[in-house]
C-alpha atoms as a PDB file:
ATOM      1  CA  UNK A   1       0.850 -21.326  11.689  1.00  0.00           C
ATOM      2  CA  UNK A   2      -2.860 -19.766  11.619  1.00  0.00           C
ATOM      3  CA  UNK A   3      -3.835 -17.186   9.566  1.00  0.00           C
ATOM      4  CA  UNK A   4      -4.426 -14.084  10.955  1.00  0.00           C
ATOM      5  CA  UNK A   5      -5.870 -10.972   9.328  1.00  0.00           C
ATOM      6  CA  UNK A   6      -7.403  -7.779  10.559  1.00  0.00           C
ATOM      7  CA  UNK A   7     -10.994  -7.439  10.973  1.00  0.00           C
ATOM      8  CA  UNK A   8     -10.635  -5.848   7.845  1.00  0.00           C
ATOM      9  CA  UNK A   9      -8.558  -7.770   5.711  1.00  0.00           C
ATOM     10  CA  UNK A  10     -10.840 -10.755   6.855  1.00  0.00           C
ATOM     11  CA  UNK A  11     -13.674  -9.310   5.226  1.00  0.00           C
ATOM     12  CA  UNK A  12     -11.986  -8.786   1.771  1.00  0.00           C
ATOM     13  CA  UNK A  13     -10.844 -12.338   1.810  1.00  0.00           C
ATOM     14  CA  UNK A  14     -14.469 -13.735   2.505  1.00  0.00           C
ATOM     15  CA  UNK A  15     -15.651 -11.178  -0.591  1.00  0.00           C
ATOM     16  CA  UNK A  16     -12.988 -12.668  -2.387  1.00  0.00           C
ATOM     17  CA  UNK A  17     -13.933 -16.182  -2.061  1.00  0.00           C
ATOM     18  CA  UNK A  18     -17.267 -15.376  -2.295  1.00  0.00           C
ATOM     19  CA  UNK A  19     -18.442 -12.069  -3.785  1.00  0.00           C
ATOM     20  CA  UNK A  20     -22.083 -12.188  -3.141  1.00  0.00           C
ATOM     21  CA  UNK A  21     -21.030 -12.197   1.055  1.00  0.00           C
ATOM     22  CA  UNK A  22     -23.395 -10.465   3.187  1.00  0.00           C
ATOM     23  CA  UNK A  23     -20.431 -10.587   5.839  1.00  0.00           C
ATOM     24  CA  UNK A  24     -18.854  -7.252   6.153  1.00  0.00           C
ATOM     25  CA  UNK A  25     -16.564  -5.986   8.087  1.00  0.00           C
ATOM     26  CA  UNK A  26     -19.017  -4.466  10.510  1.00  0.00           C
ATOM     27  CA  UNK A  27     -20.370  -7.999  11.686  1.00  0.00           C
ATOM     28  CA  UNK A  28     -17.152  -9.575  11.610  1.00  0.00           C
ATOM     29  CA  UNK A  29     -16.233  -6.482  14.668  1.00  0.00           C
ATOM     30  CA  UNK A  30     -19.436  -7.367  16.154  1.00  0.00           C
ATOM     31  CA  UNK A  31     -18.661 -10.915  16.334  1.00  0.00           C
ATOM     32  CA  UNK A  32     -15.218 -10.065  17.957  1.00  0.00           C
ATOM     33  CA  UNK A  33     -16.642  -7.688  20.573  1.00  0.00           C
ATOM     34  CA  UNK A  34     -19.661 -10.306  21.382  1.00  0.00           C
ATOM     35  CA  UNK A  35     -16.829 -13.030  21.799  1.00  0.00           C
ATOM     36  CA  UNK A  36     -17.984 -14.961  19.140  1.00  0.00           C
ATOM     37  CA  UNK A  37     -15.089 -14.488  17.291  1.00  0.00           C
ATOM     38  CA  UNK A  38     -11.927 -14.693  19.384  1.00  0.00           C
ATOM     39  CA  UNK A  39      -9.118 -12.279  18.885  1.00  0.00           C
ATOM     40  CA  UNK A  40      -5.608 -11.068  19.669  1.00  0.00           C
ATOM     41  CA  UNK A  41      -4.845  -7.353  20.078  1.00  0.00           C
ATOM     42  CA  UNK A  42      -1.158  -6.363  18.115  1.00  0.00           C
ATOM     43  CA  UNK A  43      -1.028  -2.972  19.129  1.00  0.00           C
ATOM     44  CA  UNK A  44      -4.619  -1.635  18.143  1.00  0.00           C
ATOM     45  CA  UNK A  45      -5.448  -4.022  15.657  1.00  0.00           C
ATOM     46  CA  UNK A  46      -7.760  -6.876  16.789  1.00  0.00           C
ATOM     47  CA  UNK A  47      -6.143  -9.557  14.644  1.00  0.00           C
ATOM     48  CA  UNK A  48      -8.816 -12.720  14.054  1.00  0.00           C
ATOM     49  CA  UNK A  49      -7.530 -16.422  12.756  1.00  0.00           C
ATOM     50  CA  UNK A  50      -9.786 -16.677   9.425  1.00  0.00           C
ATOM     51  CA  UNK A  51      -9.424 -20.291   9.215  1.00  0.00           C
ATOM     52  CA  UNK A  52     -11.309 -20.204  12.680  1.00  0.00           C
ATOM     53  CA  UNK A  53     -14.060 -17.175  10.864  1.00  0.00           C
ATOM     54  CA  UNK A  54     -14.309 -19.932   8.213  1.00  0.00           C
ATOM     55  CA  UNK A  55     -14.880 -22.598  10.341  1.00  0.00           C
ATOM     56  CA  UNK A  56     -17.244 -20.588  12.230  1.00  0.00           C
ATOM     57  CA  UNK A  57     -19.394 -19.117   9.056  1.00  0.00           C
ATOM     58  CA  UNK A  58     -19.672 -22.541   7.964  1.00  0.00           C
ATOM     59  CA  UNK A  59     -21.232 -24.376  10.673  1.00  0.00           C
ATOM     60  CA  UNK A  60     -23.076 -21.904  11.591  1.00  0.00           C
ATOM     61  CA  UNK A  61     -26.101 -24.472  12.973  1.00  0.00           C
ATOM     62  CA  UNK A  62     -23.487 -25.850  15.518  1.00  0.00           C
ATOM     63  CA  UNK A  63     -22.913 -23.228  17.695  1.00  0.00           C
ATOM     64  CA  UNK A  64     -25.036 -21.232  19.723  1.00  0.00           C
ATOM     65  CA  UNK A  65     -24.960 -17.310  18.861  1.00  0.00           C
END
């Protein structure tokens, strides 16, 4: 089952793993709303899978922003 977490709660979880994150919250929305990021809307809440963010962050040379 993936993981899914507000745009929000995905940024506390990357400051958690890694405190010195210069990922906020702010570029994980703008990732979303470039379609970088997919996402699923639950009411108003864009909900992101952060295994997928995780995946992303970390192979960051592999995909074409």
């Amino acid at each position: 089952m993936p993981r899914m977490r507000t745009i929000q709660e995905a940024a506390a979880e990357l400051k958690q793993s890694d405190p010195n994150t210069a990922v906020t919250a702010y570029a994980i929305r703008q990732m979303v709303l470039n379609g970088t990021i997919p996402c699923i809307y639950a009411g108003k809440k864009r909900l992101i899978n952060i295994d997928l963010l995780e995946e992303f962050l970390s192979q960051k040379g592999r995909f074409d922003v």
